[in-house]
Protein backbone atom coordinates (compact mmCIF):
# COMPACT_ATOMS: atom_id res chain seq x y z
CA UNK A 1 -1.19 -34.33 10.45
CA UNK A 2 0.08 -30.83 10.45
CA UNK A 3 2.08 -28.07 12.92
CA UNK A 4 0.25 -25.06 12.85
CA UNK A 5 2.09 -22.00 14.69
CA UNK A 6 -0.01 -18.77 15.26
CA UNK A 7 0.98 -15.49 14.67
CA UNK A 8 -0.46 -12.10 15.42
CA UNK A 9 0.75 -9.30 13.83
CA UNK A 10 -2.81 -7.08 13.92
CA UNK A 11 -5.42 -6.71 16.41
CA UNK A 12 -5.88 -8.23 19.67
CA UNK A 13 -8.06 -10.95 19.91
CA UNK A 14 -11.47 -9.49 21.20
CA UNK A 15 -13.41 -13.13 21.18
CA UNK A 16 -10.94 -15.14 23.02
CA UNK A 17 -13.57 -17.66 22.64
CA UNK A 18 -13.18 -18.54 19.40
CA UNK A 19 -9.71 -18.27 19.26
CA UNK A 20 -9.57 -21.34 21.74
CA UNK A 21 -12.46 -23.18 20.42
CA UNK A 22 -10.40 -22.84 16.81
CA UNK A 23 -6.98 -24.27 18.42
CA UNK A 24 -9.71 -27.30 20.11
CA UNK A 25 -11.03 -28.27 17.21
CA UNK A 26 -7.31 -28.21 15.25
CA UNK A 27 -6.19 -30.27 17.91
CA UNK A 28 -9.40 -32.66 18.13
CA UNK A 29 -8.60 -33.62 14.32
CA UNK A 30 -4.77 -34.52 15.30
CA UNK A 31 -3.02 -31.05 14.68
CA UNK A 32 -0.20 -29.77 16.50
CA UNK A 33 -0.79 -26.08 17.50
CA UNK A 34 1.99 -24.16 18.63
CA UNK A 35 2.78 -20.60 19.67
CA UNK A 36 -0.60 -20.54 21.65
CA UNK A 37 0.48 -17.70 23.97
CA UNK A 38 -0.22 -14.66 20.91
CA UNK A 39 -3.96 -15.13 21.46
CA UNK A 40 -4.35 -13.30 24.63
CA UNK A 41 -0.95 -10.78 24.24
CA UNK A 42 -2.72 -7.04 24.15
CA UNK A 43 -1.18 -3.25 23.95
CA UNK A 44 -4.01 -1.07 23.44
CA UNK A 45 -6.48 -1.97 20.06
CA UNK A 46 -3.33 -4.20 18.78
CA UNK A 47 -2.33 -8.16 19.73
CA UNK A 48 1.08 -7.10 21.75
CA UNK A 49 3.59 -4.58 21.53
CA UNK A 50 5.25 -3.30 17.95
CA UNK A 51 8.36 -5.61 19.44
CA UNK A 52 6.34 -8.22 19.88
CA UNK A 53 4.44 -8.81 16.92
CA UNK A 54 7.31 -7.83 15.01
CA UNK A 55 8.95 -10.45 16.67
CA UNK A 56 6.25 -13.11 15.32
CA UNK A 57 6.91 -12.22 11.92
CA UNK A 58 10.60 -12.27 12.17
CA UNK A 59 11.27 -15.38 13.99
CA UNK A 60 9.32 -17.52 10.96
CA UNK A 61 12.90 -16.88 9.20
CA UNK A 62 13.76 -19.57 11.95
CA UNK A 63 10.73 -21.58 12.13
CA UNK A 64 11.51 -25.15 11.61
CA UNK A 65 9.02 -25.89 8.27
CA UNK A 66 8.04 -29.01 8.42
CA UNK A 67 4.64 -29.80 7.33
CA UNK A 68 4.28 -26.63 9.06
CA UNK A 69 0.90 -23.80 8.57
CA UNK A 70 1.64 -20.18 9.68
CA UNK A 71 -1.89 -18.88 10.71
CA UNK A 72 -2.75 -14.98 11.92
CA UNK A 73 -5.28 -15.42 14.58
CA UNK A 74 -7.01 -12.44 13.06
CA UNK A 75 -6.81 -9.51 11.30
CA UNK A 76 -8.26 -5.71 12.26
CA UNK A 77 -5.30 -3.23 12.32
CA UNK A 78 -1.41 -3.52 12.79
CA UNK A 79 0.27 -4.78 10.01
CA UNK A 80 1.34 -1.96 8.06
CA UNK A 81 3.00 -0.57 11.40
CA UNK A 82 5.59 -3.01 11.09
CA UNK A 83 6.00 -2.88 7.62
CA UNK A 84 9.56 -0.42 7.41
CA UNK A 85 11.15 -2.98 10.34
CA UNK A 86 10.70 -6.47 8.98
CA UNK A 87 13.71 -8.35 7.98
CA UNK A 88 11.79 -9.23 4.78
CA UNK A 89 15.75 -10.68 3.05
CA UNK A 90 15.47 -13.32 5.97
CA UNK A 91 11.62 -14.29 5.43
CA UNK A 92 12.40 -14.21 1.70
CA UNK A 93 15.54 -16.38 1.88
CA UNK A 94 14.04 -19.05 4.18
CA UNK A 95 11.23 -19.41 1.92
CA UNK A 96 13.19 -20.00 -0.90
CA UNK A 97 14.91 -23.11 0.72
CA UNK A 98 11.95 -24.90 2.55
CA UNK A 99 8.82 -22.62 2.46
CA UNK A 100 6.27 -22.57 4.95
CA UNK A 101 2.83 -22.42 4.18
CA UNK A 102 1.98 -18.61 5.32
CA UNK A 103 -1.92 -18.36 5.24
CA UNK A 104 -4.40 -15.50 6.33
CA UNK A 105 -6.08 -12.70 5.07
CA UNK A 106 -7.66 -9.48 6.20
CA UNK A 107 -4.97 -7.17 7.40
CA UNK A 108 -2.71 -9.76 7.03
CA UNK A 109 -2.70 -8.70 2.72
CA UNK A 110 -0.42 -6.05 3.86
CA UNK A 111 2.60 -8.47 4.73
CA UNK A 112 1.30 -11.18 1.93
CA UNK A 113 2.01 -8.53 -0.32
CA UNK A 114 5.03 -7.51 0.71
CA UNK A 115 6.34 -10.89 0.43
CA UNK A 116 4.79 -11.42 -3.40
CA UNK A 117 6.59 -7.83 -4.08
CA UNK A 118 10.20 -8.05 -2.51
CA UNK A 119 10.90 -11.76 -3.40
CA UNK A 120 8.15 -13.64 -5.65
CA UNK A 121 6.96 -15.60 -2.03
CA UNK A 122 3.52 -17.39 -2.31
CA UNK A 123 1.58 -17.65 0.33
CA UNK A 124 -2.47 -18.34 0.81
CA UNK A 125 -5.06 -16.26 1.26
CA UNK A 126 -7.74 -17.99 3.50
CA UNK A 127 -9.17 -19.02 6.62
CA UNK A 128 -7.75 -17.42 10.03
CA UNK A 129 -7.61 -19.27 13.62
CA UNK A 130 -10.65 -17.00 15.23
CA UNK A 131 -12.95 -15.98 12.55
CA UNK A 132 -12.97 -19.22 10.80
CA UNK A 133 -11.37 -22.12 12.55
CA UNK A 134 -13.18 -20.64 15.59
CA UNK A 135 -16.19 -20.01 13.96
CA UNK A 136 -19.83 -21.14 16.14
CA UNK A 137 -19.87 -23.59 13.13
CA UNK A 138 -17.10 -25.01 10.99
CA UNK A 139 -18.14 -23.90 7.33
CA UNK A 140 -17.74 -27.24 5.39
CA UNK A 141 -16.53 -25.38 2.23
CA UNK A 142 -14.06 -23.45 3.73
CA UNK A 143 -12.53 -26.12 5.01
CA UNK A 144 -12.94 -28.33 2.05
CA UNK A 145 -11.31 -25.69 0.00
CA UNK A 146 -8.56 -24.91 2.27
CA UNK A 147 -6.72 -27.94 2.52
CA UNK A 148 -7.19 -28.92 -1.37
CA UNK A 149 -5.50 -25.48 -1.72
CA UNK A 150 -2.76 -26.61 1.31
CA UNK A 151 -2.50 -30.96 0.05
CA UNK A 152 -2.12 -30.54 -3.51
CA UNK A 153 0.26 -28.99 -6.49
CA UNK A 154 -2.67 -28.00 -8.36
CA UNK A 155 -6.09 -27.46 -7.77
CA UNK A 156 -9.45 -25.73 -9.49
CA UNK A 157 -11.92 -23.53 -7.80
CA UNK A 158 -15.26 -23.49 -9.49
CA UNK A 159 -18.35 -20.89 -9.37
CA UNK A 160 -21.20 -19.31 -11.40
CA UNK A 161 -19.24 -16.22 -12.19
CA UNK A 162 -20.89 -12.72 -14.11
CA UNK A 163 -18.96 -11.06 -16.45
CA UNK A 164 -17.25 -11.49 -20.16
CA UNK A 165 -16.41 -15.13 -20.96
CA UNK A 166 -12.97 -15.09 -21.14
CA UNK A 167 -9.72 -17.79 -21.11
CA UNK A 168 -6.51 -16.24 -20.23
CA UNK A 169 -3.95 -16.93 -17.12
CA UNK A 170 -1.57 -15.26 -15.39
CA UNK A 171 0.13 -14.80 -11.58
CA UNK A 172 -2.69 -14.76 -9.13
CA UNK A 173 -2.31 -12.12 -6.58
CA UNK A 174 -4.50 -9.31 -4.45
CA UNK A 175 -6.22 -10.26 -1.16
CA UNK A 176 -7.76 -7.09 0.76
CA UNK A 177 -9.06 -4.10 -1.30
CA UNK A 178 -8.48 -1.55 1.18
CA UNK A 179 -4.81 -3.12 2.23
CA UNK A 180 -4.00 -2.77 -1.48
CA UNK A 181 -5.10 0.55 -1.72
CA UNK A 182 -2.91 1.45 1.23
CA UNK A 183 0.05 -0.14 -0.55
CA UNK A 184 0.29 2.07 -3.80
CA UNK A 185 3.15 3.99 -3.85
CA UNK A 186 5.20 1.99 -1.60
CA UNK A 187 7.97 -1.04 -1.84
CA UNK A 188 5.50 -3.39 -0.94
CA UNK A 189 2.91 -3.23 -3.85
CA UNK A 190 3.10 -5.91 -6.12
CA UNK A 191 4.61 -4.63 -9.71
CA UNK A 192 2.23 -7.97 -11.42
CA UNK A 193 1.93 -7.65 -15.13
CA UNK A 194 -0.51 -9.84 -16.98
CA UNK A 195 -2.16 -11.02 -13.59
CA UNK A 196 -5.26 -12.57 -12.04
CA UNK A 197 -6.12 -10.16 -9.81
CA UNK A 198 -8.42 -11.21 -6.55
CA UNK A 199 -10.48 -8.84 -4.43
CA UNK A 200 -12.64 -8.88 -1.78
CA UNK A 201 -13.42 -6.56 1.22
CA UNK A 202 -15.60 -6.48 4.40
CA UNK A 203 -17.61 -3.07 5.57
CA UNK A 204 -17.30 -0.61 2.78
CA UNK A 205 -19.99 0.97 1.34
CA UNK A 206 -20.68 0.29 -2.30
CA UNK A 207 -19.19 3.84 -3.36
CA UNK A 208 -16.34 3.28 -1.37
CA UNK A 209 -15.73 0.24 -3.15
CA UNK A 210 -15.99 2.18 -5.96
CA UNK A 211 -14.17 4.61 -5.28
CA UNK A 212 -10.70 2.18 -4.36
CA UNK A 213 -11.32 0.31 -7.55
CA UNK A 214 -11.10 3.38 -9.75
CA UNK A 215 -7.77 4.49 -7.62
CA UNK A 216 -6.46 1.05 -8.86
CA UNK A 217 -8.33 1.94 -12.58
CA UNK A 218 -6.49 5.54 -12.37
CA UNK A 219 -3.29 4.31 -11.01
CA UNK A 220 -2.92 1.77 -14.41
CA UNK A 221 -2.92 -1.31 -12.05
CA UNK A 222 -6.19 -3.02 -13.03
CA UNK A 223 -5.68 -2.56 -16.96
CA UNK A 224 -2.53 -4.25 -16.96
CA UNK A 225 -4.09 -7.11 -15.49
CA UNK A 226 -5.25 -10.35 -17.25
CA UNK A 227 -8.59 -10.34 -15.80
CA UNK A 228 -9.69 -8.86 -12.47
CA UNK A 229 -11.72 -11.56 -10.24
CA UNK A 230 -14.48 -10.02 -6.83
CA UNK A 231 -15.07 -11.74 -4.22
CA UNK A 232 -17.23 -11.17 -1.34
CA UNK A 233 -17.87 -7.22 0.18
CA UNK A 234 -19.36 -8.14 3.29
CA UNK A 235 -21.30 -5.66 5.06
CA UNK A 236 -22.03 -3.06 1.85
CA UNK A 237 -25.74 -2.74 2.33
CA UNK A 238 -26.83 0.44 0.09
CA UNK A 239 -28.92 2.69 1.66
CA UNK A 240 -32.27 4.50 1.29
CA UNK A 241 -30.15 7.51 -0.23
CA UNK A 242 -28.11 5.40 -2.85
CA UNK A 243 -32.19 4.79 -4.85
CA UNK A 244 -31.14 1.61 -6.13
CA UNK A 245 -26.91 2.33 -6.54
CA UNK A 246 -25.56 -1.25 -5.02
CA UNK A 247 -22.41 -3.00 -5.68
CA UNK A 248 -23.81 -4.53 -9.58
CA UNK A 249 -24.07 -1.06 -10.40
CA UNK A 250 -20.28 -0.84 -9.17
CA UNK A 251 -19.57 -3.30 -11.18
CA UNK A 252 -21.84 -2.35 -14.88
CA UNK A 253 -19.50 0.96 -14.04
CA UNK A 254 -16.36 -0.19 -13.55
CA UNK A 255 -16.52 -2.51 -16.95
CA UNK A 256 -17.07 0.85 -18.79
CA UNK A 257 -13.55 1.50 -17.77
CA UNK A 258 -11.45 -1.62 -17.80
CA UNK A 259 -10.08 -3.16 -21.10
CA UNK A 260 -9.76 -6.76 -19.10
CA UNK A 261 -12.61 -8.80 -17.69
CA UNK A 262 -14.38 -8.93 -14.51
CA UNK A 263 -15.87 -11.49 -13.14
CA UNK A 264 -17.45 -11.29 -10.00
CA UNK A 265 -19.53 -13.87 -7.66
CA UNK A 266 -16.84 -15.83 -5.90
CA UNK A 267 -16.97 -17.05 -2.68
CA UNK A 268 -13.67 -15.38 -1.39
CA UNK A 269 -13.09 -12.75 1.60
CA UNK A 270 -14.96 -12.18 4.83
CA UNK A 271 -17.67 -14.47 4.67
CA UNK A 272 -17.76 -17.98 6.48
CA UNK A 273 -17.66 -19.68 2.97
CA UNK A 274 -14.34 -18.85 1.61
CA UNK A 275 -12.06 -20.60 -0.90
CA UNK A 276 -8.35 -20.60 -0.49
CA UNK A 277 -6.25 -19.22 -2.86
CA UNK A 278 -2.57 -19.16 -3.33
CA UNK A 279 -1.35 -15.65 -3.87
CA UNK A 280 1.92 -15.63 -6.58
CA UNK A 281 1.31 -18.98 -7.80
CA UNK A 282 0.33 -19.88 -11.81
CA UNK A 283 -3.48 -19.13 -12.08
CA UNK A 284 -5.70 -20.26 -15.55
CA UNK A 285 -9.13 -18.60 -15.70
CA UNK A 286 -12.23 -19.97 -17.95
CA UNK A 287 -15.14 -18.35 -17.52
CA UNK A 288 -18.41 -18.75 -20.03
CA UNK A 289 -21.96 -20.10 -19.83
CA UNK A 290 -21.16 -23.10 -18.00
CA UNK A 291 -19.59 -21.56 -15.23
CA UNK A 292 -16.08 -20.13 -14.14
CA UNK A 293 -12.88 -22.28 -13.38
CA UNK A 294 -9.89 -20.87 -11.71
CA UNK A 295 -6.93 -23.44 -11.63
CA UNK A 296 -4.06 -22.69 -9.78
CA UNK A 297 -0.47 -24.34 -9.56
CA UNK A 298 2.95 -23.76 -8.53
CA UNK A 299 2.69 -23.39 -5.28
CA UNK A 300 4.28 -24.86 -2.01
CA UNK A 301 2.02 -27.63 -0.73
CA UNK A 302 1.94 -30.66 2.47
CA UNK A 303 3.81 -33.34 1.16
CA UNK A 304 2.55 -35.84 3.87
């Protein structure tokens, strides 16, 4: 069985609830949950104090590794505060010797990022402690998918994807459209050439979605890519005043401007049903009338 130690570098906690009912269940199927006391820290909208959860990101230099799963409890805001003061040489060294296995997503893509950027680290973008481990039901898939991404050196993902068919491969990377988008410009973007490029995002509006793809369109990012893969946008209802715009019309757009396919429909972001995906690791994409196949290697895995 495996250590899991919680971190929380974003918001506070609001449904302590599921936090606890997530470390229950871990526990219940012979995991070893550590670092318990993050879940009910609070300064204001944020899970502790800068110091503190600056501190929780710091001290995995020193985390013993293990077999051991570092898991945000959740995302909302606060990782791009801390950004400019983490000792990212330390994080990167350890994880060069005896990596941990850093999963989360959300706000979390800020310091996943970071990590890809400044030293080539994998880590996984996936379930979190609250909104997943904690959920009012245990999604099957998500947990299916999660530890065949966590157990294995390679693994394939497979969905009815829309878009080009297409075989190509490349370094899989992105996480959080909006925590991207916030990145441009700074150390902490990912300089990927020739990747597979994974997006999701929870609560934007269709044209908003729009609108942050075509800054990564604009800014060169997305044409430089392999192929760019969506996930789920949670929450982007169009309105009575969009007359029929909605997120395929986002998309029938968007291939107007890219040279690289999209393919969209995976089961990846927000939603209870999420795969798990292993961000800076080797990533082979097939997509065509059969279906779409995203196999992933090279990345650090539970040997026991």
């Amino acid at each position: 069985m495996s250590r899991f130690h919680l971190i929380a570098p974003s918001g506070y906690c609001i449904n302590q609830h599921a936090a606890l009912l997530g470390i229950q269940r871990l526990q219940e199927a012979g995991h070893q949950v550590d670092n318990t006391a993050v879940i009910s820290r609070r300064d204001q909208r944020f899970a502790g104090t800068e110091s503190e959860r600056l501190a929780d990101v710091n001290r995995l230099a020193t985390l013993t590794a293990t077999d051991t799963i570092v898991m945000p409890v959740r995302g909302g805001y606060g990782a791009s505060r801390l950004l400019g003061h983490i000792d990212w040489q330390a994080l990167i060294a350890r994880q060069r010797q005896d990596p941990l296995l850093i999963c989360g997503h959300s706000d979390f893509t800020a310091i996943q990022c970071g990590l890809l950027a400044l030293g080539n680290v994998i880590t996984f973008s996936g379930p979190m402690l609250a909104a997943n481990f904690g959920a009012p039901e245990l999604n099957t898939f998500t947990q299916t998918h999660f530890w065949q991404a966590l157990r294995n050196a390679q693994y394939t993902v497979e969905w009815n994807g829309d878009g080009p068919a297409c075989h190509t491969e490349g370094t899989l990377w992105g996480g959080n459209l909006a925590m991207l988008i916030s990145l441009i410009g700074t150390p902490w973007m990912p300089k990927i050439e020739n990747g597979v490029l994974v997006l999701e995002d929870i609560n934007e509006h269709p044209f908003r979605v729009e609108r942050m793809l075509l800054q990564l369109v604009d800014a060169g990012i997305l044409n430089r890519q392999s192929a760019i893969v969506l996930g789920s946008f949670s929450g982007s209802t169009p309105n009575e005043y969009d007359a029929g715009y909605d997120l395929n019309t986002v998309y029938a757009f968007l291939r107007e401007r890219l040279s690289v396919p999209l393919i969209t429909g995976l089961d990846f972001g927000h939603e209870q049903r999420t795969v798990t995906l292993a961000l800076g690791a080797h990533a082979v994409l097939q997509h065509d009338q059969a279906g779409t196949q995203l196999t992933v290697s090279g990345h650090p895995f539970l040997k026991s």
